[in-house]
Protein backbone atom coordinates (compact mmCIF):
# COMPACT_ATOMS: atom_id res chain seq x y z
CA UNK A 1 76.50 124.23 -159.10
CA UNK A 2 77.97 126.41 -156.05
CA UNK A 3 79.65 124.87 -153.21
CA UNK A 4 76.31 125.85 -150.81
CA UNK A 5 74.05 124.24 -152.70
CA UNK A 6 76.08 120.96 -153.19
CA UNK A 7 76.82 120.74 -149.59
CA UNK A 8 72.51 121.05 -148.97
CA UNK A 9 72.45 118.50 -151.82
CA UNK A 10 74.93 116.28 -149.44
CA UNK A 11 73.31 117.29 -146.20
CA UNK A 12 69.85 116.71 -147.26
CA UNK A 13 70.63 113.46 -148.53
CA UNK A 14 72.76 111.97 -145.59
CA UNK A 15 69.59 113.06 -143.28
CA UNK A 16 67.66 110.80 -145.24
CA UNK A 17 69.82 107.90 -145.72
CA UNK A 18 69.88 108.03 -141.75
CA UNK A 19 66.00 108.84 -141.93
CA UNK A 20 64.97 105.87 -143.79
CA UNK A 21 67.88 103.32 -141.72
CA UNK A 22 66.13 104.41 -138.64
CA UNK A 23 62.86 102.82 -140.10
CA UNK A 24 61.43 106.18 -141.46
CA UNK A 25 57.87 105.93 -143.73
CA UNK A 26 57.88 106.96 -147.12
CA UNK A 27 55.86 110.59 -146.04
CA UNK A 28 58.26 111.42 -142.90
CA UNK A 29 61.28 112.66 -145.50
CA UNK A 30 59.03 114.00 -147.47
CA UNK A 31 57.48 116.09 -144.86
CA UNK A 32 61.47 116.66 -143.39
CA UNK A 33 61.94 118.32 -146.65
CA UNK A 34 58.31 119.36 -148.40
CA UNK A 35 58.58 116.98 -151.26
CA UNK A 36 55.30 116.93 -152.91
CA UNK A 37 55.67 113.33 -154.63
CA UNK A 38 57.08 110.00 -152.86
CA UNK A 39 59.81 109.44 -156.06
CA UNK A 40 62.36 110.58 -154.51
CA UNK A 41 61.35 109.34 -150.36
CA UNK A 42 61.34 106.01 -152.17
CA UNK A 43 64.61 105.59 -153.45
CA UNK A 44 66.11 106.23 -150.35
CA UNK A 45 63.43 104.13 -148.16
CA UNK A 46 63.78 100.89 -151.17
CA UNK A 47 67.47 101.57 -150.30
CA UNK A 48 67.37 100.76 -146.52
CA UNK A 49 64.93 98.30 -147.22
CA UNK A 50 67.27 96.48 -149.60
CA UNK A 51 70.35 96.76 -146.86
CA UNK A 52 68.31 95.47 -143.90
CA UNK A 53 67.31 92.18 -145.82
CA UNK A 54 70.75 91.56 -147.29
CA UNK A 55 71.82 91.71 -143.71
């Protein structure tokens, strides 16, 4: 994998991290980034889910 596409790999995940922390829906990262299935919108909005109720 080349250095560019690892760093969009990073980039692309760290603005949905923030995304779904912020209270994002499962379609506004998928829209962000024209994901055509919510599998991968949902791990990362589960995720924030998960953090807000554990504290």
């Amino acid at each position: 994998m080349c250095t560019r596409s690892v760093r969009n790999t990073v980039l692309k995940k760290a603005r949905t991290t923030i995304a779904a922390a912020n209270g994002a829906t499962t379609r506004q990262p998928m829209a962000m980034f024209d994901w055509t299935t919510v599998a991968m919108a949902e791990i990362y909005i589960r995720a924030a889910e998960q953090k807000r109720l554990a504290g």
